[in-house]
C-alpha atoms as a PDB file:
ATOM      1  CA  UNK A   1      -9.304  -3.814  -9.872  1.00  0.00           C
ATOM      2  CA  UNK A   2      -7.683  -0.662  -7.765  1.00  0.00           C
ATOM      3  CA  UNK A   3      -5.300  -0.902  -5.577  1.00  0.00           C
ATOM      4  CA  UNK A   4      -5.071   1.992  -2.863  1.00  0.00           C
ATOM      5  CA  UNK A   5      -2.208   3.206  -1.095  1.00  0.00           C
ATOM      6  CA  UNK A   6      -3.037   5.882   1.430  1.00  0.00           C
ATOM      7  CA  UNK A   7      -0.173   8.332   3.879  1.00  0.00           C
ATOM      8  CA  UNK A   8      -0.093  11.068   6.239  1.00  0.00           C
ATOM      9  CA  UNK A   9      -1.848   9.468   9.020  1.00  0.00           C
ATOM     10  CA  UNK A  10      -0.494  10.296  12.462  1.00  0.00           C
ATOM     11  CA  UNK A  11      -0.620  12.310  15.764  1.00  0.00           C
ATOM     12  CA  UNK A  12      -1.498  15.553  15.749  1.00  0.00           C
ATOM     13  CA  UNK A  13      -2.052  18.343  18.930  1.00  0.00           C
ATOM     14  CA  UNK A  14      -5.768  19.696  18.613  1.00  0.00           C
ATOM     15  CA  UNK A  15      -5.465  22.745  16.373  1.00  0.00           C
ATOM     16  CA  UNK A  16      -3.158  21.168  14.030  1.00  0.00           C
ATOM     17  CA  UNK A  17      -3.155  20.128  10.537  1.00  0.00           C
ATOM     18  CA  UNK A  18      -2.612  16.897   8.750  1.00  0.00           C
ATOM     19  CA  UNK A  19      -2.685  15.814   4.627  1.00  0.00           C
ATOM     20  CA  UNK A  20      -3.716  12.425   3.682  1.00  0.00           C
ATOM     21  CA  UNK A  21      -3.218  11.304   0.213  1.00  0.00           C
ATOM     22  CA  UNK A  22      -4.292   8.298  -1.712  1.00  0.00           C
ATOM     23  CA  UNK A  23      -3.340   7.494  -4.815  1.00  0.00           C
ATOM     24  CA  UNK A  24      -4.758   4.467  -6.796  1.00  0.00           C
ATOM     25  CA  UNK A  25      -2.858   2.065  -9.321  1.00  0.00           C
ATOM     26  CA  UNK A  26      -4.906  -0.375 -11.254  1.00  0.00           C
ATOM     27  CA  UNK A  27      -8.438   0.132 -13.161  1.00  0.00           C
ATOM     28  CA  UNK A  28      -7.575   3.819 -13.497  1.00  0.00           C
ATOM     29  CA  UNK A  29      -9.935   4.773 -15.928  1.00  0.00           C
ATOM     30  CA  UNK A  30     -13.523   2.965 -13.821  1.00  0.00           C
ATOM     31  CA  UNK A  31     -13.088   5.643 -11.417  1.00  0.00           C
ATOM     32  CA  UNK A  32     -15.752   7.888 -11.035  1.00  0.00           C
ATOM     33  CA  UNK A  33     -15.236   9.644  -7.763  1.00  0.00           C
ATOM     34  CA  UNK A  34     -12.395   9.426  -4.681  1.00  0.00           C
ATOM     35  CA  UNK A  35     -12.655  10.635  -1.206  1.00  0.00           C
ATOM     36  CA  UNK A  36     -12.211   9.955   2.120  1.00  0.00           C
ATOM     37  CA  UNK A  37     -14.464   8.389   5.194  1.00  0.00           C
ATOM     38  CA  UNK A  38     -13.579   7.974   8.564  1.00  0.00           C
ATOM     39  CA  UNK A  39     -14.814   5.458  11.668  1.00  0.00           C
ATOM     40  CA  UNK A  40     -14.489   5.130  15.401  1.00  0.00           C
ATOM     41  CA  UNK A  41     -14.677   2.249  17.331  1.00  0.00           C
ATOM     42  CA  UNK A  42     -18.082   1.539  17.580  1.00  0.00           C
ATOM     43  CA  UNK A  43     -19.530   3.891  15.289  1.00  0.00           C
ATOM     44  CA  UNK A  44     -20.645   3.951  11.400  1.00  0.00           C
ATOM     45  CA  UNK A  45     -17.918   4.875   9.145  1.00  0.00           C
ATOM     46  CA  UNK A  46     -18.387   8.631   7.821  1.00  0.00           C
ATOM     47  CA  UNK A  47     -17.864  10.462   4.645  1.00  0.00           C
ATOM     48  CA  UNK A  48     -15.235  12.771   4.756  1.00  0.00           C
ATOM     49  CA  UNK A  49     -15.173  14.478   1.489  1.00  0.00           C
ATOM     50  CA  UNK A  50     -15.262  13.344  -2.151  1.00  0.00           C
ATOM     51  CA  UNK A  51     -14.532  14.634  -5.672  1.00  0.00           C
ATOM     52  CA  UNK A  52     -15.253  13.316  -8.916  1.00  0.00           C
ATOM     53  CA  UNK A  53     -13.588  13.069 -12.309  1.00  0.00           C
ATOM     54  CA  UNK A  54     -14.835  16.452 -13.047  1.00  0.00           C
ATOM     55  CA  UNK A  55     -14.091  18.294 -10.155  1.00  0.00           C
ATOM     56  CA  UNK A  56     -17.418  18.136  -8.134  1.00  0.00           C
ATOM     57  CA  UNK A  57     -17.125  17.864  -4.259  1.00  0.00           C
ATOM     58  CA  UNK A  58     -19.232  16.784  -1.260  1.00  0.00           C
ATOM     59  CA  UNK A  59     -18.225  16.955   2.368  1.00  0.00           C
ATOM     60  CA  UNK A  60     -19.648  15.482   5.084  1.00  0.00           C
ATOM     61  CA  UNK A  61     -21.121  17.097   8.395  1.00  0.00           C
ATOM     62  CA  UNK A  62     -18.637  15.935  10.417  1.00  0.00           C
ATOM     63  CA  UNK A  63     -15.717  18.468   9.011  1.00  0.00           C
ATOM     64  CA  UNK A  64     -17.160  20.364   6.514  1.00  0.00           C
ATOM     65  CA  UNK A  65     -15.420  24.027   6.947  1.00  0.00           C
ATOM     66  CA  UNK A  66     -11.923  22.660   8.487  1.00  0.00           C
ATOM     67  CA  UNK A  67     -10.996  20.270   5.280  1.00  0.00           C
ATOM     68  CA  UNK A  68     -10.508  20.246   1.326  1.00  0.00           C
ATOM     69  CA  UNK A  69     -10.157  17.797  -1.099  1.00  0.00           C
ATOM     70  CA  UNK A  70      -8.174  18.486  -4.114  1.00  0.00           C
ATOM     71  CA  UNK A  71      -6.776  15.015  -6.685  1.00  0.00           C
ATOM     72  CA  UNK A  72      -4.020  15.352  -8.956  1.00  0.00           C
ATOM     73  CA  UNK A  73      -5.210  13.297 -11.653  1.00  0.00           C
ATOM     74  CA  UNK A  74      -1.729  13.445 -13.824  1.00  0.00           C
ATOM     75  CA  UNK A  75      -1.116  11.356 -10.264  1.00  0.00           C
ATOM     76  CA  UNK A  76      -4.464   9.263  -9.761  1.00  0.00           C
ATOM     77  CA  UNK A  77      -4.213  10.661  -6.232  1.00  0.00           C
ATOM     78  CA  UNK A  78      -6.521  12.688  -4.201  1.00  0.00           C
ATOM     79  CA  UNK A  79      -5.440  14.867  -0.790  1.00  0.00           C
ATOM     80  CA  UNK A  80      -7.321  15.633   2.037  1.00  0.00           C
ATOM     81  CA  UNK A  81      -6.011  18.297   4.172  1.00  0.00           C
ATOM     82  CA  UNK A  82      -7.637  19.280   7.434  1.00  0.00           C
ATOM     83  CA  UNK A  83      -7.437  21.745   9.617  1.00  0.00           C
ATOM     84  CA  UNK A  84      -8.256  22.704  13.259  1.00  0.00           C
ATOM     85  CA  UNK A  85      -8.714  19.212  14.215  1.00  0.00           C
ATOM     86  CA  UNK A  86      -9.967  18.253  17.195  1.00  0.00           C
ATOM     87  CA  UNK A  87      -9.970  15.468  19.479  1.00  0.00           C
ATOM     88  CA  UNK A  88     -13.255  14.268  17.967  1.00  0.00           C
ATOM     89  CA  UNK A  89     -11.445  13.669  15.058  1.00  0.00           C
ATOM     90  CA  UNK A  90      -9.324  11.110  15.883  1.00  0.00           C
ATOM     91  CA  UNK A  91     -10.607   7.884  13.717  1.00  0.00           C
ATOM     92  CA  UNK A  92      -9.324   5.602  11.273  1.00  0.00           C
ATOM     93  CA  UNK A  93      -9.268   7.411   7.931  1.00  0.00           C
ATOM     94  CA  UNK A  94     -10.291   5.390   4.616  1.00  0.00           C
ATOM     95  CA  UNK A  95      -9.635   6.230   1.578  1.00  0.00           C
ATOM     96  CA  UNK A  96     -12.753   5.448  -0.579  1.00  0.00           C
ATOM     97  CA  UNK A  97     -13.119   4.744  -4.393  1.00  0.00           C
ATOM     98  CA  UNK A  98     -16.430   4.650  -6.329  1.00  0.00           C
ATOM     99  CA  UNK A  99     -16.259   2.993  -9.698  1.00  0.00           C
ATOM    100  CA  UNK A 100     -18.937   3.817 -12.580  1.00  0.00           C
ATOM    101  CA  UNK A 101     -20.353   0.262 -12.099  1.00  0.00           C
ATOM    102  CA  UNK A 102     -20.893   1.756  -8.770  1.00  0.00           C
ATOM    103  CA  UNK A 103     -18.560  -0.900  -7.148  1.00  0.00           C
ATOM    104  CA  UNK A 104     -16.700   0.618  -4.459  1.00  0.00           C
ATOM    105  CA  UNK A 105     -13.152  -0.036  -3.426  1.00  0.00           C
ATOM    106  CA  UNK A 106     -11.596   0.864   0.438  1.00  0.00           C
ATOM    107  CA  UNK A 107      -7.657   1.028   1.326  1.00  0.00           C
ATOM    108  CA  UNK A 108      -6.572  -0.207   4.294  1.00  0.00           C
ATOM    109  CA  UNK A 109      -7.222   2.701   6.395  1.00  0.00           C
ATOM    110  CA  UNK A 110      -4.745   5.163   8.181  1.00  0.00           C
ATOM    111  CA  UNK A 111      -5.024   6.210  11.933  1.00  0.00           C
ATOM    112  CA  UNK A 112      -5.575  10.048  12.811  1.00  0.00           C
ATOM    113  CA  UNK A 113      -4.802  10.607  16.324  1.00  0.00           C
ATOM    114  CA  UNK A 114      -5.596  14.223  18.007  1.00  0.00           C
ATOM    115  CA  UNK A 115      -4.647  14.391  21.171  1.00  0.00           C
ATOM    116  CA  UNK A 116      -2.285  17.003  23.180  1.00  0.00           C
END
């Protein structure tokens, strides 16, 4: 089992930047892949952006161009840092892990708020 503890949520004016990080504790070594997904009220949740073990990313529509995900893996913990958010933005942020038994695992979310 992983256990998930995500920061850096918060309010932000549109333009800004924020960094999430997650870093995992646990079942270190059935990781295959961390990233981030978002959801609104009312909407599916979202990938973000993901990298694996080895280094590979994907990004999602959504914010592809105004984010990067980078892990520290000395650290088990990955970063997400956006830029030029916008109000459209503003979700719930999840960190996500995907396991090689492709079992996934969520944290508890963290709220991302753009708004002037």
């Amino acid at each position: 089992q992983v256990q998930l503890v995500e920061s850096g949520g918060g309010l932000v004016q549109p333009g800004g930047s924020l960094r999430l990080s997650c870093t995992a504790s646990g079942s270190i070594s059935s990781i295959y892949a961390m990233g981030w997904y978002r959801q609104d009220p009312g909407k599916q949740r979202e990938l973000v952006a993901l990298i694996t073990i080895n280094g590979g990313t994907a990004y999602g529509n959504s914010m592809k161009g105004r984010c990067t995900i980078s892990r520290d893996n000395a650290k088990n913990t990955v970063y997400l840092q956006m830029n030029s958010l916008k109000p459209e933005d503003t979700a719930v942020y999840y960190c996500n892990v995907q396991h090689f038994s492709n079992i996934q695992s969520w944290g508890q979310g963290t709220q991302v708020t753009v708004s002037s």
